[in-house]
C-alpha atoms as a PDB file:
ATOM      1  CA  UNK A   1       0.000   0.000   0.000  1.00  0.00           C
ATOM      2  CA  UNK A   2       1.486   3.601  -1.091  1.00  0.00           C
ATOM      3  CA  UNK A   3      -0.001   7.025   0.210  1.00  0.00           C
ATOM      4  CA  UNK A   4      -2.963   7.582  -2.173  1.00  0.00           C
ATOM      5  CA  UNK A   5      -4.017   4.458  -2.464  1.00  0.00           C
ATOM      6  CA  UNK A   6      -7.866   3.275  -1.875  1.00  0.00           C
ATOM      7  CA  UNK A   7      -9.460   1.203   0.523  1.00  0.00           C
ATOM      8  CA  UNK A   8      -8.688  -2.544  -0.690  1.00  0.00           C
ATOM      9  CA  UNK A   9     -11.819  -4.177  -1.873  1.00  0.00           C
ATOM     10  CA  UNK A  10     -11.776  -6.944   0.141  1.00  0.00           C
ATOM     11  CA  UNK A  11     -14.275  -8.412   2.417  1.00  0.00           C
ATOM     12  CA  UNK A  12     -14.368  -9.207   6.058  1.00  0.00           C
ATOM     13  CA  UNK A  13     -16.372 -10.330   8.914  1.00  0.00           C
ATOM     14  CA  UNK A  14     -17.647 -10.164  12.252  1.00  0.00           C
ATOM     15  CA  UNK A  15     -20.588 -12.360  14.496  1.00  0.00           C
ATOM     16  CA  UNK A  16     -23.281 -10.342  11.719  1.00  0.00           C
ATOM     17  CA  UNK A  17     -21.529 -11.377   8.876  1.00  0.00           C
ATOM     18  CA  UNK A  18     -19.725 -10.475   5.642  1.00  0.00           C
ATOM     19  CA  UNK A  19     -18.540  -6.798   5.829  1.00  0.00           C
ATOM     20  CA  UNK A  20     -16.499  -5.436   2.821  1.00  0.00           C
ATOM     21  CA  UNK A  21     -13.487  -2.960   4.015  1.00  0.00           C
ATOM     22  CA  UNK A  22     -14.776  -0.404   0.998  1.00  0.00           C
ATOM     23  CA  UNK A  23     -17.838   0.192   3.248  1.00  0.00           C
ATOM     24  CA  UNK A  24     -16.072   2.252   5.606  1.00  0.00           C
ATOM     25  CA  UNK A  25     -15.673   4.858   2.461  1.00  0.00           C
ATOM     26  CA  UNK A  26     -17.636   7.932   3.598  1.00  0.00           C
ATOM     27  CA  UNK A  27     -15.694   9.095   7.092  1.00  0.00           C
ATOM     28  CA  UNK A  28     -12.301   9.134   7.849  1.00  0.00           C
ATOM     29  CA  UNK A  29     -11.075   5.708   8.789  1.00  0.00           C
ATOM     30  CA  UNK A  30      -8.134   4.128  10.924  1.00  0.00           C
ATOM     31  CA  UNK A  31      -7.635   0.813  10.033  1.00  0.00           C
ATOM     32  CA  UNK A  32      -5.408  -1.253  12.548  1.00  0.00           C
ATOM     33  CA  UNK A  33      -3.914  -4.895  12.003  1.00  0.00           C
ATOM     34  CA  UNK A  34      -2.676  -6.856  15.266  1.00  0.00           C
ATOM     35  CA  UNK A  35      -1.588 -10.551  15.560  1.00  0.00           C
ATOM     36  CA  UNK A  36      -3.626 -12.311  17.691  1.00  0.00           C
ATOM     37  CA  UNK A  37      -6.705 -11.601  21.012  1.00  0.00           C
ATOM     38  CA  UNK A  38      -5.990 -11.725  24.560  1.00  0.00           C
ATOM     39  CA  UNK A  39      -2.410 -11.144  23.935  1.00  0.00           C
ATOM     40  CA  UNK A  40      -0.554  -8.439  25.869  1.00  0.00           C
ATOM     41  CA  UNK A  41       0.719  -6.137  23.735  1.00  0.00           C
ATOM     42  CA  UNK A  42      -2.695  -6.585  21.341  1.00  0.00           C
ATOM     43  CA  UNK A  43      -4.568  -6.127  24.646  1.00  0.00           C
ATOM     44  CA  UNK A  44      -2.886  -2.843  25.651  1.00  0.00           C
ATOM     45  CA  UNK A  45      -3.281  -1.034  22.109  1.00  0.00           C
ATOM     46  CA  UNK A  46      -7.094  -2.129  21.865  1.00  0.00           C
ATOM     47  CA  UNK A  47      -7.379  -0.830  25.384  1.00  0.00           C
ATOM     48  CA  UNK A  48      -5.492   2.512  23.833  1.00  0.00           C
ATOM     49  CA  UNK A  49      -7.913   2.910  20.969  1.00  0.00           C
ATOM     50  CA  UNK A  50     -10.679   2.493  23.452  1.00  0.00           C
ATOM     51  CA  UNK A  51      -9.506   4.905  25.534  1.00  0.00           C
ATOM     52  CA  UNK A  52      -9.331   7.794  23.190  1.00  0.00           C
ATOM     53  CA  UNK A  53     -12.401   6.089  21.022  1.00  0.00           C
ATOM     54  CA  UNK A  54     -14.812   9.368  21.666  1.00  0.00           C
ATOM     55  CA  UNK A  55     -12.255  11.769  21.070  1.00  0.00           C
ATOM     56  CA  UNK A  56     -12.063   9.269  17.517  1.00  0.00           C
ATOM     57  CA  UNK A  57     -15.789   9.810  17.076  1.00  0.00           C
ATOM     58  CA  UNK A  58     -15.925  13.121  18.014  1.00  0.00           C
ATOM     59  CA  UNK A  59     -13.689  13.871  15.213  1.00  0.00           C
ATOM     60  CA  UNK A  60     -15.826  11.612  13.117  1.00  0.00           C
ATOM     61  CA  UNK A  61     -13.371   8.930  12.361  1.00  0.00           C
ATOM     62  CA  UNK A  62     -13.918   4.932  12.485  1.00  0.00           C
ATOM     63  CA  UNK A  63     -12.239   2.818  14.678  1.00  0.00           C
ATOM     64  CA  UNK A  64     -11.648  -1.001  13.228  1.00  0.00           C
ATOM     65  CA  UNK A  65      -8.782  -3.699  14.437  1.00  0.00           C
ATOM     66  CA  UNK A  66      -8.472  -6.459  12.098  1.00  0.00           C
ATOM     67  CA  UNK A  67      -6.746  -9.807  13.029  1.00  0.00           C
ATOM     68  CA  UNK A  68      -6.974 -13.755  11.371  1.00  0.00           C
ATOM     69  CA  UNK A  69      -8.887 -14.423  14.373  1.00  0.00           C
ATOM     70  CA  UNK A  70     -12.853 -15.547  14.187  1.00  0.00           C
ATOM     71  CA  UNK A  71     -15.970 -13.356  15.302  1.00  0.00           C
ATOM     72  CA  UNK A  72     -16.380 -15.510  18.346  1.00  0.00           C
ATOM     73  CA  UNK A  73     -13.264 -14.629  19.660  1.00  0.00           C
ATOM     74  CA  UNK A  74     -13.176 -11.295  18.659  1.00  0.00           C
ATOM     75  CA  UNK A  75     -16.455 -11.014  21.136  1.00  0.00           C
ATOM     76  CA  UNK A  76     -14.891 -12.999  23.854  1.00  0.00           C
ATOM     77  CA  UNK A  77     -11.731 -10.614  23.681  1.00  0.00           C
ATOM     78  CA  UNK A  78     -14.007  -7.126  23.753  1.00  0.00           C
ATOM     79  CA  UNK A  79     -16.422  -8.313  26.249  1.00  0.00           C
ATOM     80  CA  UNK A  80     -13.499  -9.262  28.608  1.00  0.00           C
ATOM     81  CA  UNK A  81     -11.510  -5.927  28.312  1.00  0.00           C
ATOM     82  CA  UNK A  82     -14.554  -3.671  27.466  1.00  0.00           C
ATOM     83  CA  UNK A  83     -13.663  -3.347  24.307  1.00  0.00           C
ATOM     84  CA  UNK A  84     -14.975   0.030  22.247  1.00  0.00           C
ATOM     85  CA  UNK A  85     -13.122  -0.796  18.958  1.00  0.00           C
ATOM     86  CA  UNK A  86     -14.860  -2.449  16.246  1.00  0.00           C
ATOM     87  CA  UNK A  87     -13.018  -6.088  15.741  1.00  0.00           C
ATOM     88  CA  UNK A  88     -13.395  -7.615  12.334  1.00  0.00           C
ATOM     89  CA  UNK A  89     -11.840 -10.937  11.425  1.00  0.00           C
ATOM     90  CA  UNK A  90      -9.732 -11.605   8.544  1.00  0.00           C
ATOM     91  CA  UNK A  91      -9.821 -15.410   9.082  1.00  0.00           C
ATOM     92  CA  UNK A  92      -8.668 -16.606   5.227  1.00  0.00           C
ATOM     93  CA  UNK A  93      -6.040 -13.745   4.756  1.00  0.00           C
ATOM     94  CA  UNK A  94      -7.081 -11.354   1.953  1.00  0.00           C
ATOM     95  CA  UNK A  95      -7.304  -8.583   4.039  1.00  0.00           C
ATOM     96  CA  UNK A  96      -3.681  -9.143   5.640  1.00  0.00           C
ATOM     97  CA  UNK A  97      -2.167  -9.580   2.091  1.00  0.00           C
ATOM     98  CA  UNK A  98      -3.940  -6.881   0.524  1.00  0.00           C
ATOM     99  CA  UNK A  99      -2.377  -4.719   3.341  1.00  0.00           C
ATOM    100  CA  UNK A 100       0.652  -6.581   3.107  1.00  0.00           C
ATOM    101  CA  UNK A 101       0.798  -7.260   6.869  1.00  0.00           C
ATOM    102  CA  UNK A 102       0.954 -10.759   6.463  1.00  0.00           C
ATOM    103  CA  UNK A 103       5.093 -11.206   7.159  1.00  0.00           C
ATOM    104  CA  UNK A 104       8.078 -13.748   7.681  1.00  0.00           C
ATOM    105  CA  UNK A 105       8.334 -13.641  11.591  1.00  0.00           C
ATOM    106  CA  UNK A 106      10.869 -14.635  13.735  1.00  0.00           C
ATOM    107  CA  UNK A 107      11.143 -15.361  17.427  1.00  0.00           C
ATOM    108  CA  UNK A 108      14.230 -16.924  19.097  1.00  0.00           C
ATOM    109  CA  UNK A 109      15.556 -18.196  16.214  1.00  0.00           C
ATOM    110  CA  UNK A 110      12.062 -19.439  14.516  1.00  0.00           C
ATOM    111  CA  UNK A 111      10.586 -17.920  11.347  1.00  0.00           C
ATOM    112  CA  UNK A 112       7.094 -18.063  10.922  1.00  0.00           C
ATOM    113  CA  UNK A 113       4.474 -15.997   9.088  1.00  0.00           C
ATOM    114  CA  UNK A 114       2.427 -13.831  11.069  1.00  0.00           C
ATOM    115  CA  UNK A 115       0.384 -10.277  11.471  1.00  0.00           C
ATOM    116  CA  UNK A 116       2.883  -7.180  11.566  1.00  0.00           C
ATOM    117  CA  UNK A 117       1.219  -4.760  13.773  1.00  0.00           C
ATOM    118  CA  UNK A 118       0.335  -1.890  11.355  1.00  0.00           C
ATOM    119  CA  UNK A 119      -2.034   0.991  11.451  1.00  0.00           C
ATOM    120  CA  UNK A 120      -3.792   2.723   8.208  1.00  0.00           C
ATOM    121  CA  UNK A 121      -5.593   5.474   8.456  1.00  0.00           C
ATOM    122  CA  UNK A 122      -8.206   6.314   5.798  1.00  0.00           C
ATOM    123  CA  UNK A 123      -9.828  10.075   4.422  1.00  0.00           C
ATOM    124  CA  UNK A 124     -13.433   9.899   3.463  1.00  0.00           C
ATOM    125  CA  UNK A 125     -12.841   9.238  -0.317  1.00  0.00           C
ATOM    126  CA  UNK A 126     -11.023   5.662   1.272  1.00  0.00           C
ATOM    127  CA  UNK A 127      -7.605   7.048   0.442  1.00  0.00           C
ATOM    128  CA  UNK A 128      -4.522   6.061   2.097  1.00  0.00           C
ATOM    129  CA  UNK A 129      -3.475   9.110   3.894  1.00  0.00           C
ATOM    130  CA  UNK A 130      -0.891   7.787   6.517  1.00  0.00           C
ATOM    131  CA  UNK A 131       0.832   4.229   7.628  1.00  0.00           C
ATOM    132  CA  UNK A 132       2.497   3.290  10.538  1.00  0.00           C
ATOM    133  CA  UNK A 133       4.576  -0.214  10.022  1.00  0.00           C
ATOM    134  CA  UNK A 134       5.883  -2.620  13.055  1.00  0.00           C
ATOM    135  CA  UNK A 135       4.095  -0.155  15.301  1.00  0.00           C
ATOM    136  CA  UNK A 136       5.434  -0.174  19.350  1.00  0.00           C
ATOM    137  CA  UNK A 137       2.319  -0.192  21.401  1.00  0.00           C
ATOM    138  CA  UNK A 138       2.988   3.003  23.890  1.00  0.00           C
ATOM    139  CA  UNK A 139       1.989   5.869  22.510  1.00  0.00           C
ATOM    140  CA  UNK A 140       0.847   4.941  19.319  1.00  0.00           C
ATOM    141  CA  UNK A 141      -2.921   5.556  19.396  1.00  0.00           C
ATOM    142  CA  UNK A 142      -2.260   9.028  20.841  1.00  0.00           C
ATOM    143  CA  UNK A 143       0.103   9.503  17.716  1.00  0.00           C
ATOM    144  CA  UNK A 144      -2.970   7.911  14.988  1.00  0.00           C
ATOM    145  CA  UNK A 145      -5.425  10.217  16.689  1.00  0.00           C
ATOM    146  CA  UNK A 146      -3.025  13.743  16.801  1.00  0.00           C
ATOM    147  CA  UNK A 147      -2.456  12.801  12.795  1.00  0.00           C
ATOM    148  CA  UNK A 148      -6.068  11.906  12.186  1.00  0.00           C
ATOM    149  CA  UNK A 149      -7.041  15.388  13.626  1.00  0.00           C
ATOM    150  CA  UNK A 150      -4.755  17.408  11.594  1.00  0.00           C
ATOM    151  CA  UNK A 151      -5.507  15.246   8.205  1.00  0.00           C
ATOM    152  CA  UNK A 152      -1.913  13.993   7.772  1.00  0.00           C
ATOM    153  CA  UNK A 153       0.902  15.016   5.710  1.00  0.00           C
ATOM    154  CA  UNK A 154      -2.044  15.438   2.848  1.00  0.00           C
ATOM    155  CA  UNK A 155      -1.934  19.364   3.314  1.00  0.00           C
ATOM    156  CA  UNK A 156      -1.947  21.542   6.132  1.00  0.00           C
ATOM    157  CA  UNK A 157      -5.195  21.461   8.577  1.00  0.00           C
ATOM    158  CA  UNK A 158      -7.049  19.228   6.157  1.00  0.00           C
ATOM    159  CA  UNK A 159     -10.226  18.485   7.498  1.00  0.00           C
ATOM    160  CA  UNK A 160     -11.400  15.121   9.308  1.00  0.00           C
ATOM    161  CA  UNK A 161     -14.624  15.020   7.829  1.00  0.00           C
END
């Protein structure tokens, strides 16, 4: 994905079914990939977005974390942290490739493939306006929200909505 870029057409879910990324066109978006529920790091930066989710509305953007796993757990994960993020699962992939988050991991001395914690953050026409790549949990939905708010590197004081 390059800056400029739309919203990949690629479909999703969540416990009420099929939900296709492109419907998300129409408000500013932030788009967030983590690797797996109930983890701690994936944990913390849910409970970040949550945390700062009305000043995210206020502003009038969307709030969606996308991982490979299903609805159910998804529902399990949010009710047990009181959750106020929008989970969708990308169980078979597409969105994770179309993203390109889906990467060659490695962790004491195995490779595997795996979700690269990424952020993307979406204007209203679905363009790509601003990515953040192997993000570090502290601080970074503060930093998504301060760049939502001032539209980006797009152009000076572009608006949110």
């Amino acid at each position: 994905m390059n800056k400029g870029d739309p919203i990949p057409d690629v479909t999703v879910g969540d416990a009420n079914g099929a939900v296709p990324l492109r419907s998300l066109v129409g408000g500013w978006a932030v788009v967030y990939f983590y690797p797996k529920d109930d983890t701690s790091g994936c944990t913390r930066e849910a409970q970040d977005f949550t945390a700062l989710a009305p000043e995210f509305e206020a502003a009038g953007i969307q709030l969606v974390g996308l991982s490979k796993d299903d609805a159910a757990s998804h529902d399990k994960f949010a009710a047990k942290h009181d959750l106020r993020v929008r989970l969708l699962s990308d169980e078979g992939g597409a969105a994770c490739e179309a993203f390109g988050v889906w990467t060659e991991k490695s962790m004491y001395g195995r490779r595997y493939m795996g979700i690269e914690r990424a952020t993307f953050l979406f204007d209203a026409q679905g363009l790509l306006i601003e990515e953040w790549r192997k993000v570090k949990v502290p601080g970074h939905a503060q930093a998504v929200l301060a760049t939502a708010k001032t539209g980006g590197d797009a152009g000076p004081g572009r608006p949110v909505r």
